[in-house]
PDB file of N, CA and C in Angstrom:
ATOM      1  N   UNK A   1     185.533  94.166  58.219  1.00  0.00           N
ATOM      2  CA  UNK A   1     186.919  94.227  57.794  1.00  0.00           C
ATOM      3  C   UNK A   1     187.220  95.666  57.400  1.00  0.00           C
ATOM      4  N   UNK A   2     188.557  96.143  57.954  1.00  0.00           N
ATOM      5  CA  UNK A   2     188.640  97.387  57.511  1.00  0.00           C
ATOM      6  C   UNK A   2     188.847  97.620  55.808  1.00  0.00           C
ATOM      7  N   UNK A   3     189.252  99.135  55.666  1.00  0.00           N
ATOM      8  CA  UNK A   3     190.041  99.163  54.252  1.00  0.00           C
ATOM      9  C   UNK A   3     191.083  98.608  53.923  1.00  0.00           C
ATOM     10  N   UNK A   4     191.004  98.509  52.651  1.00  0.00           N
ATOM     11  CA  UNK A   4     192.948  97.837  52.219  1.00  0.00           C
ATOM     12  C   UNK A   4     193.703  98.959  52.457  1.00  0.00           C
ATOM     13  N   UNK A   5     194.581  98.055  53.531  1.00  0.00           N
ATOM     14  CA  UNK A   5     195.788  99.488  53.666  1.00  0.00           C
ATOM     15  C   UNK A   5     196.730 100.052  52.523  1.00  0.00           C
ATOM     16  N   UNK A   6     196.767  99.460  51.385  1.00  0.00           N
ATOM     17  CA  UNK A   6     197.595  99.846  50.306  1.00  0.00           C
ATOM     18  C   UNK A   6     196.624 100.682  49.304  1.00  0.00           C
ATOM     19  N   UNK A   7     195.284 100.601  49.281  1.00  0.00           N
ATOM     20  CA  UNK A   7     194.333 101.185  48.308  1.00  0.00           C
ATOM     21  C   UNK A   7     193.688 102.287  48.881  1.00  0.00           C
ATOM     22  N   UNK A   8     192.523 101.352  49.826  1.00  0.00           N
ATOM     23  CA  UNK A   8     191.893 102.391  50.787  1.00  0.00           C
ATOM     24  C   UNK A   8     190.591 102.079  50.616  1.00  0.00           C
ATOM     25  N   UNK A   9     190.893 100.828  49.417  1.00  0.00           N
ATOM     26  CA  UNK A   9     189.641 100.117  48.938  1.00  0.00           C
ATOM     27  C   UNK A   9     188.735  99.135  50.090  1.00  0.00           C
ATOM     28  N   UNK A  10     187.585  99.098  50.176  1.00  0.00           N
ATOM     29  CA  UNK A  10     186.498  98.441  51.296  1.00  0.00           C
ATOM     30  C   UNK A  10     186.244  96.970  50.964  1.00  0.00           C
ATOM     31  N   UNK A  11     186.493  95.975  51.044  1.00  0.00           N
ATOM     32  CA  UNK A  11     186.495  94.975  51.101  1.00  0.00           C
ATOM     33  C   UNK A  11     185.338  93.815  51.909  1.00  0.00           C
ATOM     34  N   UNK A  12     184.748  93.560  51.474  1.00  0.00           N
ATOM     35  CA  UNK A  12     183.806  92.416  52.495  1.00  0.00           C
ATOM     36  C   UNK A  12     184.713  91.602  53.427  1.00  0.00           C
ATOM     37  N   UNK A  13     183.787  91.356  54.283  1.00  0.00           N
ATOM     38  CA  UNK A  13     184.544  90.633  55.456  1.00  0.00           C
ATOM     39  C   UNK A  13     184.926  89.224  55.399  1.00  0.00           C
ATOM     40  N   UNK A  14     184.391  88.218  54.501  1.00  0.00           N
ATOM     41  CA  UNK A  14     184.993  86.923  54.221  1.00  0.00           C
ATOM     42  C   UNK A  14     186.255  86.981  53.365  1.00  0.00           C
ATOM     43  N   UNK A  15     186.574  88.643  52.522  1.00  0.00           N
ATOM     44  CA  UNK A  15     187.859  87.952  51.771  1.00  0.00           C
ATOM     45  C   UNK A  15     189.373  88.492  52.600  1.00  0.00           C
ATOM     46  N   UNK A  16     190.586  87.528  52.353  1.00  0.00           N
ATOM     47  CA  UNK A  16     191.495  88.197  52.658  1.00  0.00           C
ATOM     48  C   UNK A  16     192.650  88.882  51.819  1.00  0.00           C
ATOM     49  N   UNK A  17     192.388  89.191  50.464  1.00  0.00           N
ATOM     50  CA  UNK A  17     192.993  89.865  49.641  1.00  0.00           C
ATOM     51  C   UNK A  17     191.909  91.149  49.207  1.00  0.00           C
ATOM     52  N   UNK A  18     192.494  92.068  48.862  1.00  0.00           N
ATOM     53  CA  UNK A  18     191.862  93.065  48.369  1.00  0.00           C
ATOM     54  C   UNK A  18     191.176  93.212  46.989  1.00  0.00           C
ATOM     55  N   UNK A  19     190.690  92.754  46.324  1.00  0.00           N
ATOM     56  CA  UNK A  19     189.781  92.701  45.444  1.00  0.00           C
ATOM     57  C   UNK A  19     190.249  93.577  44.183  1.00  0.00           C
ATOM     58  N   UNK A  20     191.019  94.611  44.475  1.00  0.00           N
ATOM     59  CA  UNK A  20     191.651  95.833  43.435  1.00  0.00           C
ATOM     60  C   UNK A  20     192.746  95.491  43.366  1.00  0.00           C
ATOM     61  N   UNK A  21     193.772  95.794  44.881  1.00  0.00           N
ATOM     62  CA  UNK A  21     195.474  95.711  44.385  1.00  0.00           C
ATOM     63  C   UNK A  21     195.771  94.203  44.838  1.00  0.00           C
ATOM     64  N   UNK A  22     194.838  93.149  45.414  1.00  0.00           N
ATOM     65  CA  UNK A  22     195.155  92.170  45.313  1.00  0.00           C
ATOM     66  C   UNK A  22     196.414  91.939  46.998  1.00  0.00           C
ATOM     67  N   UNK A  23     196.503  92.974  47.238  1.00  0.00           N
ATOM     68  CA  UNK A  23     197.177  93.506  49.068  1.00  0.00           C
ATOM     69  C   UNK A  23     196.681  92.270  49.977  1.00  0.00           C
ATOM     70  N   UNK A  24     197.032  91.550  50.665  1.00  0.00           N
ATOM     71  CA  UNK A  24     196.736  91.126  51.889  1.00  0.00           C
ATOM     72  C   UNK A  24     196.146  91.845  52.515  1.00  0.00           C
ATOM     73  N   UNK A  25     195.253  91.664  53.023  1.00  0.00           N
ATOM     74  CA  UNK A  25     194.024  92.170  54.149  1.00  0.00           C
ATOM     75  C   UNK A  25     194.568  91.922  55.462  1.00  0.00           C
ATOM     76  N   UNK A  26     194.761  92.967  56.501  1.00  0.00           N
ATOM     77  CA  UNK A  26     195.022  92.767  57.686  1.00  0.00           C
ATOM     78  C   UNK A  26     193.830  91.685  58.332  1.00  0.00           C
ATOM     79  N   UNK A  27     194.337  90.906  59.369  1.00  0.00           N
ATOM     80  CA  UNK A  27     193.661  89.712  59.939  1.00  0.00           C
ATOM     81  C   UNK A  27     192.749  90.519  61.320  1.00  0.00           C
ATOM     82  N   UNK A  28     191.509  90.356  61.465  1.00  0.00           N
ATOM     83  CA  UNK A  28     190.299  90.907  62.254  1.00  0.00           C
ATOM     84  C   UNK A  28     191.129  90.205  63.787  1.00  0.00           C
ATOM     85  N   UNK A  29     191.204  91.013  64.865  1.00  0.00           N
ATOM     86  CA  UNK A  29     191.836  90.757  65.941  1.00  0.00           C
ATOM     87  C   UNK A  29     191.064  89.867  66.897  1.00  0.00           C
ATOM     88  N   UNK A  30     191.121  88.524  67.513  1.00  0.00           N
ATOM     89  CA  UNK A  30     190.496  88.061  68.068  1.00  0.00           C
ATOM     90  C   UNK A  30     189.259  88.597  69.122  1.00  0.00           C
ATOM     91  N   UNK A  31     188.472  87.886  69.135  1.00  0.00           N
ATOM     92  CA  UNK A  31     187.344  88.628  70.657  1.00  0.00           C
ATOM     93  C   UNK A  31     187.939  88.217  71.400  1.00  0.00           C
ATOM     94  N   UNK A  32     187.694  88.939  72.886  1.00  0.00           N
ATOM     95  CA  UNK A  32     188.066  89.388  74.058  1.00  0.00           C
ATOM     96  C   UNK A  32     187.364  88.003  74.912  1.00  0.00           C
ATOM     97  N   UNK A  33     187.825  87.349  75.261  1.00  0.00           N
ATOM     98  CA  UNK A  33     187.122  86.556  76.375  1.00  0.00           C
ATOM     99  C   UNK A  33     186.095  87.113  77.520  1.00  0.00           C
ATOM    100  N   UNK A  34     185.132  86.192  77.438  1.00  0.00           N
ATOM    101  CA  UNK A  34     183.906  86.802  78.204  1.00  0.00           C
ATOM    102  C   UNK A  34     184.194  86.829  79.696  1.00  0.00           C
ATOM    103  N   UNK A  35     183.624  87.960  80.531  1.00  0.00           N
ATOM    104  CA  UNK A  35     183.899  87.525  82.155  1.00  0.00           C
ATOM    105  C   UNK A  35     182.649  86.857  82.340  1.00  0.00           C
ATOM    106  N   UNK A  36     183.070  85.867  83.409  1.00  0.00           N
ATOM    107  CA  UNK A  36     182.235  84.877  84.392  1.00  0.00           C
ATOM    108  C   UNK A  36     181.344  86.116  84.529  1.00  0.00           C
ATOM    109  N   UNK A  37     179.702  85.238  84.768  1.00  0.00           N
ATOM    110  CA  UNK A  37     179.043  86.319  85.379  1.00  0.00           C
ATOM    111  C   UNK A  37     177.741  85.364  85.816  1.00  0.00           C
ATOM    112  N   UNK A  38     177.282  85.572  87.051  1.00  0.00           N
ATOM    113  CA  UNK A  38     175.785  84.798  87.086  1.00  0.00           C
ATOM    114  C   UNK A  38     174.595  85.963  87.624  1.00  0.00           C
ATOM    115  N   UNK A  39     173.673  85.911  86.780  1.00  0.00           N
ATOM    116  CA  UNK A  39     172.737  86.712  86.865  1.00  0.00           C
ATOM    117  C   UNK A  39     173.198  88.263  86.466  1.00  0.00           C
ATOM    118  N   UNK A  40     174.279  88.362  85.599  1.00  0.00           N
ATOM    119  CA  UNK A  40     174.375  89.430  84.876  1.00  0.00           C
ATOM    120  C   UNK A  40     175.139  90.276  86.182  1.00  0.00           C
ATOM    121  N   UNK A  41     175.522  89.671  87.364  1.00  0.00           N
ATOM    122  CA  UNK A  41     177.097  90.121  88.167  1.00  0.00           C
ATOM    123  C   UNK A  41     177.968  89.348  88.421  1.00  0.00           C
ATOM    124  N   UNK A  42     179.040  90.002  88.282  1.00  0.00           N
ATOM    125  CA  UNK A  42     180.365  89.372  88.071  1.00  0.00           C
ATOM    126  C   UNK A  42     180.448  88.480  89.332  1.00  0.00           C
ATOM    127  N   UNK A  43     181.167  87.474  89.516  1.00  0.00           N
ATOM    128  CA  UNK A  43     181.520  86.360  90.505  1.00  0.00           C
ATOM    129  C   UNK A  43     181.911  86.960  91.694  1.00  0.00           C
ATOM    130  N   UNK A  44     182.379  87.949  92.096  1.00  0.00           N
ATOM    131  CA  UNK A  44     183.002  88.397  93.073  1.00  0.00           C
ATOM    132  C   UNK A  44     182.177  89.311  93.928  1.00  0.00           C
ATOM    133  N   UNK A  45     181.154  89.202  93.012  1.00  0.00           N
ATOM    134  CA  UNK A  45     180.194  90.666  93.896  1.00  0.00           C
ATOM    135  C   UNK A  45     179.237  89.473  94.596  1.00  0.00           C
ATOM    136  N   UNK A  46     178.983  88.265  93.671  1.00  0.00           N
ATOM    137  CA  UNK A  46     178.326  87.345  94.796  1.00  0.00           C
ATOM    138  C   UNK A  46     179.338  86.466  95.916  1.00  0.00           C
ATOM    139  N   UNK A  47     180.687  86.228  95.871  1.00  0.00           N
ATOM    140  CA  UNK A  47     181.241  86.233  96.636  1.00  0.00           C
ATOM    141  C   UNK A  47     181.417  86.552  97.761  1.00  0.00           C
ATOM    142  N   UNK A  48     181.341  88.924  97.803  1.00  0.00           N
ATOM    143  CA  UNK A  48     181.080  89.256  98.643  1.00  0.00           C
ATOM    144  C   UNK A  48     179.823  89.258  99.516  1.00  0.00           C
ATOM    145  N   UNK A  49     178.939  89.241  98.730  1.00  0.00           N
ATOM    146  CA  UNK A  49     176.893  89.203  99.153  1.00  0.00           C
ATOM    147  C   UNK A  49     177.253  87.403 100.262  1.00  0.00           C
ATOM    148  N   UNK A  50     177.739  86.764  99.917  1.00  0.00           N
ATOM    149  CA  UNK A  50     177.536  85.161 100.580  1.00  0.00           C
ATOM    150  C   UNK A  50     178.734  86.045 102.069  1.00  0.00           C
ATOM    151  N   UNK A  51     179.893  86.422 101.676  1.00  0.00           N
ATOM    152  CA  UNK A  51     180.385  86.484 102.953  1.00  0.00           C
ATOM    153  C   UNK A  51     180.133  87.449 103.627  1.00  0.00           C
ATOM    154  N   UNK A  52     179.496  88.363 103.118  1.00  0.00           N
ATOM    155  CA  UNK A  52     178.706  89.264 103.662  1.00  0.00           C
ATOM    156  C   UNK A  52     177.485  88.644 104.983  1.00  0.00           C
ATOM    157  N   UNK A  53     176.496  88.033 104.321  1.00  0.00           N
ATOM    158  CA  UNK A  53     175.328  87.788 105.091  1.00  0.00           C
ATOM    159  C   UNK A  53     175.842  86.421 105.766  1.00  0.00           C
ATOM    160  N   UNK A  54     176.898  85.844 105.507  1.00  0.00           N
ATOM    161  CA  UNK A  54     177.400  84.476 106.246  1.00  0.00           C
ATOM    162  C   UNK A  54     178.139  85.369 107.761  1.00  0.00           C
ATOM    163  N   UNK A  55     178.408  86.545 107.493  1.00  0.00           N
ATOM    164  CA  UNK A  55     179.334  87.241 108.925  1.00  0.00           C
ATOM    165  C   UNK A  55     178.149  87.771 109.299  1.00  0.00           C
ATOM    166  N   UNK A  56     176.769  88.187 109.142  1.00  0.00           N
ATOM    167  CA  UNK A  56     176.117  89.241 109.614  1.00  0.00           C
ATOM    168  C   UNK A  56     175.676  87.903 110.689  1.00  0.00           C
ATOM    169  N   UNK A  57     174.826  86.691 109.875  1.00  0.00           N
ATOM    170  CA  UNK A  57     174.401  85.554 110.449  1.00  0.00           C
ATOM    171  C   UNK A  57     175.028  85.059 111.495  1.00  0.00           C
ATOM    172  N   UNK A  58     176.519  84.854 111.261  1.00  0.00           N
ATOM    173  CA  UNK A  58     177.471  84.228 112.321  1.00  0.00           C
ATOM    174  C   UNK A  58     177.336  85.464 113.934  1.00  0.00           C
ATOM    175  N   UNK A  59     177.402  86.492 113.714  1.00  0.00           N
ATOM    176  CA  UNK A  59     177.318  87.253 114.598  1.00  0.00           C
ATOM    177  C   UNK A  59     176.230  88.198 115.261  1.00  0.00           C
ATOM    178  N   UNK A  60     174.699  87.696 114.397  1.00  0.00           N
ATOM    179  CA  UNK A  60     173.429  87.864 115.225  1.00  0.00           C
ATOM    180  C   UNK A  60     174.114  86.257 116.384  1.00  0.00           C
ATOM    181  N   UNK A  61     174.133  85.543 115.962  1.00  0.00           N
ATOM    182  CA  UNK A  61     174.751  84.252 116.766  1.00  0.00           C
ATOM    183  C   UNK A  61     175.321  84.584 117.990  1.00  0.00           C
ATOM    184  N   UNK A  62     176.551  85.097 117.558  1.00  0.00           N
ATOM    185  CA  UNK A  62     177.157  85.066 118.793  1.00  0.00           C
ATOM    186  C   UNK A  62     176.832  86.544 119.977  1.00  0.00           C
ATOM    187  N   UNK A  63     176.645  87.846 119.204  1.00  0.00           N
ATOM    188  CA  UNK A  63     175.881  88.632 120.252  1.00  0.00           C
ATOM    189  C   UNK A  63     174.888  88.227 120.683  1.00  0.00           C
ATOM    190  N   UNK A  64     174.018  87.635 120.433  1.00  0.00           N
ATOM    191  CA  UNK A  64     172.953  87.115 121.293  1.00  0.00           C
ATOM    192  C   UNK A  64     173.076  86.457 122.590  1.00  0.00           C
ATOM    193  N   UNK A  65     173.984  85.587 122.408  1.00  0.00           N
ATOM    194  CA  UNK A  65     174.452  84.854 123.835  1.00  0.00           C
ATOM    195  C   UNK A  65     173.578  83.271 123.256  1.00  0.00           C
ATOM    196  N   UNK A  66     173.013  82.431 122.484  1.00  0.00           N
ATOM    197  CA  UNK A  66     172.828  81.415 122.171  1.00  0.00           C
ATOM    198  C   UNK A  66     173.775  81.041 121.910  1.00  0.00           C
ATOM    199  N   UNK A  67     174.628  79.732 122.745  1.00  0.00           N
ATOM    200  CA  UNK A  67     175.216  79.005 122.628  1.00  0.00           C
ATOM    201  C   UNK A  67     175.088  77.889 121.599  1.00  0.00           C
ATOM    202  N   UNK A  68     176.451  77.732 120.977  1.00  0.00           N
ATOM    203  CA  UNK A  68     176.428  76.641 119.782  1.00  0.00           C
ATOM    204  C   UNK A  68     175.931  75.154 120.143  1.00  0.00           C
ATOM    205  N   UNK A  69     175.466  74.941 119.576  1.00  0.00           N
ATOM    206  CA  UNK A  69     175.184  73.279 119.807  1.00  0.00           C
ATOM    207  C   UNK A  69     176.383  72.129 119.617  1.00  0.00           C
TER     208      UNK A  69
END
């Protein structure tokens, strides 16, 4: 918790009055929502890695000349 903005006085973080002038304590700003992530990269980078090696796959396929079943 920051200082009391009316004192300048330091305050612990469970109270919301200032302890000296008795000031309302500004309110601690919410956390930030976490991004999606698996294996510590973001969703989109495995997104690209799947359509990545899904086009490389599809088209050893078709340059080859093996016909689809």
């Amino acid at each position: 918790m920051p200082n009391c903005p009316n004192c300048g006085t330091w305050n612990p973080d469970d109270k919301t009055l200032c302890w000296r002038c008795q000031t309302e304590l500004p309110r601690p700003a919410p956390p930030k929502p976490k991004r999606q992530t698996i294996l510590g990269f973001p969703l989109w980078v495995w997104v690209a890695l799947l359509l990545f090696f899904a086009a490389t796959s599809l088209g050893q396929c078709f340059i080859s000349g093996i016909p689809p079943a």
